[in-house]
Protein backbone atom coordinates (compact mmCIF):
# COMPACT_ATOMS: atom_id res chain seq x y z
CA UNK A 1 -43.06 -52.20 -3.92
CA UNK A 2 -46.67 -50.68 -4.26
CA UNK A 3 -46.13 -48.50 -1.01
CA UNK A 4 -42.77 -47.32 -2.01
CA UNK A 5 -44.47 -46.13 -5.70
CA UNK A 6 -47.48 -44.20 -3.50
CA UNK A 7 -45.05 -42.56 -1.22
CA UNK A 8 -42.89 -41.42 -4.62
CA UNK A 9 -45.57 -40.05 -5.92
CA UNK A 10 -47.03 -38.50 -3.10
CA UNK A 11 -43.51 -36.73 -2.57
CA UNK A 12 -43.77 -35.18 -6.41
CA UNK A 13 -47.52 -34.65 -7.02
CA UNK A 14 -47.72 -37.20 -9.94
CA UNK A 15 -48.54 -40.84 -10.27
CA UNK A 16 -46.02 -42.93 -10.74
CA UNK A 17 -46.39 -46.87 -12.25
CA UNK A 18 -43.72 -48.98 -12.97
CA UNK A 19 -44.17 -51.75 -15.29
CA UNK A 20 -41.49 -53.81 -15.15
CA UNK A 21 -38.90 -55.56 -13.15
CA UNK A 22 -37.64 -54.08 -9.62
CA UNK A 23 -34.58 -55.92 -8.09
CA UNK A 24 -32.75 -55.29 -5.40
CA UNK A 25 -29.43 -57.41 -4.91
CA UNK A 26 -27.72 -57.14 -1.28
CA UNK A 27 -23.89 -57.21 -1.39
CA UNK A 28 -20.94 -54.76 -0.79
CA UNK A 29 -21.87 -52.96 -3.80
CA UNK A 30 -25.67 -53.05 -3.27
CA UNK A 31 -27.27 -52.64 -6.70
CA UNK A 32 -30.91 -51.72 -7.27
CA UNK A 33 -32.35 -52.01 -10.88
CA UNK A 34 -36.30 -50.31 -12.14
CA UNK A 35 -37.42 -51.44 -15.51
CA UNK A 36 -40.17 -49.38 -17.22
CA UNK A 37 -41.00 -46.22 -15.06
CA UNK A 38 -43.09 -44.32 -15.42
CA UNK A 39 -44.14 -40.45 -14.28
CA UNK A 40 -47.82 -39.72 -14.87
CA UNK A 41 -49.02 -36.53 -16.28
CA UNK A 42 -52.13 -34.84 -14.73
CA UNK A 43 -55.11 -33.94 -16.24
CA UNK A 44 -55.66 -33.97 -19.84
CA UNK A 45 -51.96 -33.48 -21.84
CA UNK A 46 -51.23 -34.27 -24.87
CA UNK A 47 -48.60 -37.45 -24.01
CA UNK A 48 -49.58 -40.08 -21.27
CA UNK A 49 -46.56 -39.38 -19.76
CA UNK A 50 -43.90 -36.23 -18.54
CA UNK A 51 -41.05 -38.79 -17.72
CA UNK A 52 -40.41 -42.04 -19.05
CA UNK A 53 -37.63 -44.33 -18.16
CA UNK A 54 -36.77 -47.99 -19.79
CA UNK A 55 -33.98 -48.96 -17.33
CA UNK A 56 -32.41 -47.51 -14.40
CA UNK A 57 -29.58 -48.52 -12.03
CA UNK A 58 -27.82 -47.18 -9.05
CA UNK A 59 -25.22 -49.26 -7.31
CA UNK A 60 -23.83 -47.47 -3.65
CA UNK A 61 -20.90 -48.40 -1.74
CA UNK A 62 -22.31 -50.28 1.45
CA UNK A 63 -19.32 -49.16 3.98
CA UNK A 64 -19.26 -45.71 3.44
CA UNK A 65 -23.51 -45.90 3.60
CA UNK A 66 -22.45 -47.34 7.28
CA UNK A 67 -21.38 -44.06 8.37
CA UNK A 68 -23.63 -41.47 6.47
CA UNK A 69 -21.50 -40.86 3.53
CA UNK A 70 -23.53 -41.59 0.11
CA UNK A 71 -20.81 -43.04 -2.58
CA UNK A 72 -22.29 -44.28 -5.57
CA UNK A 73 -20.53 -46.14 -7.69
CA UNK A 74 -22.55 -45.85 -10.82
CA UNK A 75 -26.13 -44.18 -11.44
CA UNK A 76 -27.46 -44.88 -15.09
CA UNK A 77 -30.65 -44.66 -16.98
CA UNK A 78 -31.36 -45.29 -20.44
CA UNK A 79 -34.43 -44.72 -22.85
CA UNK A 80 -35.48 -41.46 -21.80
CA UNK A 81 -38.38 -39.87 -22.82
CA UNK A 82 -39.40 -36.34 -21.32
CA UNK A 83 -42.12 -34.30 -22.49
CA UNK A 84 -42.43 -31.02 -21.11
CA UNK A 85 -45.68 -28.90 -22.07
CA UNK A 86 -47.71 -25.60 -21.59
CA UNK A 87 -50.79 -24.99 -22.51
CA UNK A 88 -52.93 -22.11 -23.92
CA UNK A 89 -54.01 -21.17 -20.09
CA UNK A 90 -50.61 -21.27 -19.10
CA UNK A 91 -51.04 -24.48 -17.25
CA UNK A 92 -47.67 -26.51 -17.01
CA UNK A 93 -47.25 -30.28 -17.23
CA UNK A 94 -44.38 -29.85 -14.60
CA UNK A 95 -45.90 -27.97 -11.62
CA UNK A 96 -47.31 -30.29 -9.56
CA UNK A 97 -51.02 -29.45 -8.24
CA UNK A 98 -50.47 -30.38 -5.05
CA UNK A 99 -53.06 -30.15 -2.03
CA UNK A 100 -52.69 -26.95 -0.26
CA UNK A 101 -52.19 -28.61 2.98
CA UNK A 102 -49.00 -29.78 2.32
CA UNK A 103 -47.46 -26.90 0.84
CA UNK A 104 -44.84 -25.34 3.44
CA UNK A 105 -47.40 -22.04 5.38
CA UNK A 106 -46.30 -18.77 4.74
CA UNK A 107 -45.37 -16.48 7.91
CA UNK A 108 -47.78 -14.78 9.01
CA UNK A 109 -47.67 -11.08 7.84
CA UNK A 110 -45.09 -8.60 10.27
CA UNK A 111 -43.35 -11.94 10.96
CA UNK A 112 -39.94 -12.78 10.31
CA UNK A 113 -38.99 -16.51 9.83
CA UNK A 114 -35.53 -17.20 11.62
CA UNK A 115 -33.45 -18.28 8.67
CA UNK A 116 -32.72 -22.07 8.16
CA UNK A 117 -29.35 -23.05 7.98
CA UNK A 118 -28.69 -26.39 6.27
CA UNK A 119 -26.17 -28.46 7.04
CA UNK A 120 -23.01 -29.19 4.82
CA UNK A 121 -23.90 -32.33 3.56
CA UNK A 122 -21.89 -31.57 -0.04
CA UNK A 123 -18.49 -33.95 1.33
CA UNK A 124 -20.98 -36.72 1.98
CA UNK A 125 -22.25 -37.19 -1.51
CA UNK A 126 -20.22 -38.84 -4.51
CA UNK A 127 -21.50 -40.32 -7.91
CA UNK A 128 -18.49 -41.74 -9.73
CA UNK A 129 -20.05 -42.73 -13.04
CA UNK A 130 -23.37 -40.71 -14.01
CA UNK A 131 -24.32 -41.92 -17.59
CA UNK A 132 -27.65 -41.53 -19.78
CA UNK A 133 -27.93 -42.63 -22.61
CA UNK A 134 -30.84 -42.15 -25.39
CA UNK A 135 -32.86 -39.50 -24.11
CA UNK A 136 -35.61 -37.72 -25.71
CA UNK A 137 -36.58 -34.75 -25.39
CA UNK A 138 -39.91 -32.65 -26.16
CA UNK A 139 -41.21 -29.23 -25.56
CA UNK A 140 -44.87 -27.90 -26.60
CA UNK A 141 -45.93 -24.50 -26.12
CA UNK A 142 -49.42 -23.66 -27.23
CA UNK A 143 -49.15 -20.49 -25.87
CA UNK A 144 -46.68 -19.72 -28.50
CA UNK A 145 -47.53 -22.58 -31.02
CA UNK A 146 -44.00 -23.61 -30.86
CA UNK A 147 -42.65 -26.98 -30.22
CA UNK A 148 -39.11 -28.99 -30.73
CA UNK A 149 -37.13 -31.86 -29.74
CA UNK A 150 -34.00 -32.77 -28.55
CA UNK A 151 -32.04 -35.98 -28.51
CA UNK A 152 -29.43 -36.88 -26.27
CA UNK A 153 -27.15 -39.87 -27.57
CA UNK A 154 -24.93 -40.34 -24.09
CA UNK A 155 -24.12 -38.49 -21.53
CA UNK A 156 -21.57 -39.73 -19.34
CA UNK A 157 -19.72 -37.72 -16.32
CA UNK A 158 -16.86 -39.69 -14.17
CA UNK A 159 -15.60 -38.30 -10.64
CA UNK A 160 -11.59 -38.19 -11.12
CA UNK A 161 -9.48 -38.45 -8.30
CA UNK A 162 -12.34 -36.43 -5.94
CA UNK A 163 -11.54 -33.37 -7.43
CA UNK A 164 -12.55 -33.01 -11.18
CA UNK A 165 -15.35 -34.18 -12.95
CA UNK A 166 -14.60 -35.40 -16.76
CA UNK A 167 -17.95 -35.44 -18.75
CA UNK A 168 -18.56 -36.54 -22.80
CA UNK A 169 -21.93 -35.59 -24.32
CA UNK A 170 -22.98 -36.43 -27.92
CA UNK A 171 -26.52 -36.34 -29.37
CA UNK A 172 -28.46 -34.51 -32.19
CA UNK A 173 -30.35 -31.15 -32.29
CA UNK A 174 -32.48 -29.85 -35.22
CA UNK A 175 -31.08 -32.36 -37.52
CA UNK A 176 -27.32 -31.39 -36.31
CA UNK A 177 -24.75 -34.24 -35.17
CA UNK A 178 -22.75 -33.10 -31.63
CA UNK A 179 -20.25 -34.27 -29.32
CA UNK A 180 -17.95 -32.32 -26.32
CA UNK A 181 -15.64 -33.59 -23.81
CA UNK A 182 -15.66 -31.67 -20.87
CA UNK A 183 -13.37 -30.97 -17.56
CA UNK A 184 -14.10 -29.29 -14.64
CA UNK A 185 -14.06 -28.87 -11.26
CA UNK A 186 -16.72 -30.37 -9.04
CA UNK A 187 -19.93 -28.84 -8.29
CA UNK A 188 -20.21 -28.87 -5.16
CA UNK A 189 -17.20 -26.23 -5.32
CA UNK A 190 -19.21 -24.09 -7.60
CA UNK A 191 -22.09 -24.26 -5.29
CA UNK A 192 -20.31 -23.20 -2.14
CA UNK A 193 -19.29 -20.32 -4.28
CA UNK A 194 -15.29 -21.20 -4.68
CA UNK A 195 -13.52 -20.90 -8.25
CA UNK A 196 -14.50 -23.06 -10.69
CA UNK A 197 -13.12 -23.68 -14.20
CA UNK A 198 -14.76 -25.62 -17.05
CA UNK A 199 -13.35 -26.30 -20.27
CA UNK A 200 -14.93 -28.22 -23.27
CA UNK A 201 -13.79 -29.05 -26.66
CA UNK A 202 -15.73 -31.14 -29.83
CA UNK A 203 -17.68 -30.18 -32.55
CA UNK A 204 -21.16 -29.44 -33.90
CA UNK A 205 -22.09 -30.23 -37.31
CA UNK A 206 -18.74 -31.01 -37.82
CA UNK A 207 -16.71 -27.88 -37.30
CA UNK A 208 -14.91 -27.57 -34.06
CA UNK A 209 -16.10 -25.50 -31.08
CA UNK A 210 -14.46 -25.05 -28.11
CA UNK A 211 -15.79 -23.99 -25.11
CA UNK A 212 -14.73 -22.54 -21.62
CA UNK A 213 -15.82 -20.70 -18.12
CA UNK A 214 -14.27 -19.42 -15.36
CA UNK A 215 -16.20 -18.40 -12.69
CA UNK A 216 -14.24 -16.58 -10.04
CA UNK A 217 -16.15 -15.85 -6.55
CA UNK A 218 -14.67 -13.73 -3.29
CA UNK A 219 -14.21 -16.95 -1.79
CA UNK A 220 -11.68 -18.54 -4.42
């Protein structure tokens, strides 16, 4: 457990400690469950803490893992606290003061790096429930001596058919009540530059809103 939380935080610059209970139950459906994580801020901030997470599960599909295809079934996290800052220096809680040494080198000047091609990984990735649920959220800025926070009741977005992605979000803003239902096509469209529609309909502070986008690329 203790080397998998030092290689985690090696990977993202911060310390990570996790206080409560990690299980990890084998089956079809194997289903791995993190109680009380935590994400260290570095240096002296005004919260202990940048990320905070009460509960968190992620259940995959074993067969498809068999074959290099990553199908969740459901990835879910509850109390969420995040608290972003930035300080009078300009100092950010979120960049990560990594050791020079293992930042990626810059070419050398006059030197052209052969561009990196990545593979298409997009078909091999699927989440079919995504869902957090009371999430906190706080910004400080000294440099502007501005601050606010945001809560998230649930967010929940559901993989229909392969295609479309069905999302609901509810929560409250500056005293305001929310809620949308959402429909769109996936992401992974949008980020291989295809067509992609979204439409959204609810209300904030109880008058209706509705919502839409329709981003249309060379490729659609």
């Amino acid at each position: 457990r203790q080397t998998l939380v030092n290689a985690a935080s090696a990977a993202i610059g911060h310390d990570i400690r996790v206080e409560g209970e990690v299980r990890l139950a084998i089956s079809y459906f194997p289903e791995l469950l993190v109680n009380d994580v935590h994400i260290e801020n570095q240096g002296e901030w005004q919260n202990e803490d940048m990320l905070s997470v009460r509960r968190a599960r992620v259940q995959i599909a074993l067969r498809p893992l068999l074959s290099g295809r990553f199908e969740f079934s459901e990835v879910v996290a509850e109390g969420i606290t995040i608290n972003l800052e930035q300080q009078q220096d300009g100092r950010k809680n979120w960049i990560s003061n990594l050791p020079r040494s293992s930042q990626t080198p810059r070419p050398e000047r006059g030197r052209t790096e052969p561009t990196r091609v990545m593979p298409d990984t997009l078909d091999n990735w699927l989440i079919e429930t995504f869902r957090l649920s009371d999430v906190e959220f706080n910004y400080r800025d000294d440099t502007m001596d501005r601050s606010f926070s945001h809560r998230i009741a649930q967010l929940q977005i559901n993989t229909l058919d392969r295609s479309r992605l069905e999302a609901q979000l509810s929560g409250k803003s500056g005293g305001v009540q929310y809620s949308y239902t959402a429909t769109s096509g996936l992401i992974r469209d949008l980020l291989r530059g295809n067509d992609w529609l979204m439409n959204a309909t609810g209300e904030i502070g109880g008058r209706p809103l509705t919502l839409g986008a329709d981003v249309k690329t060379s490729n659609g």
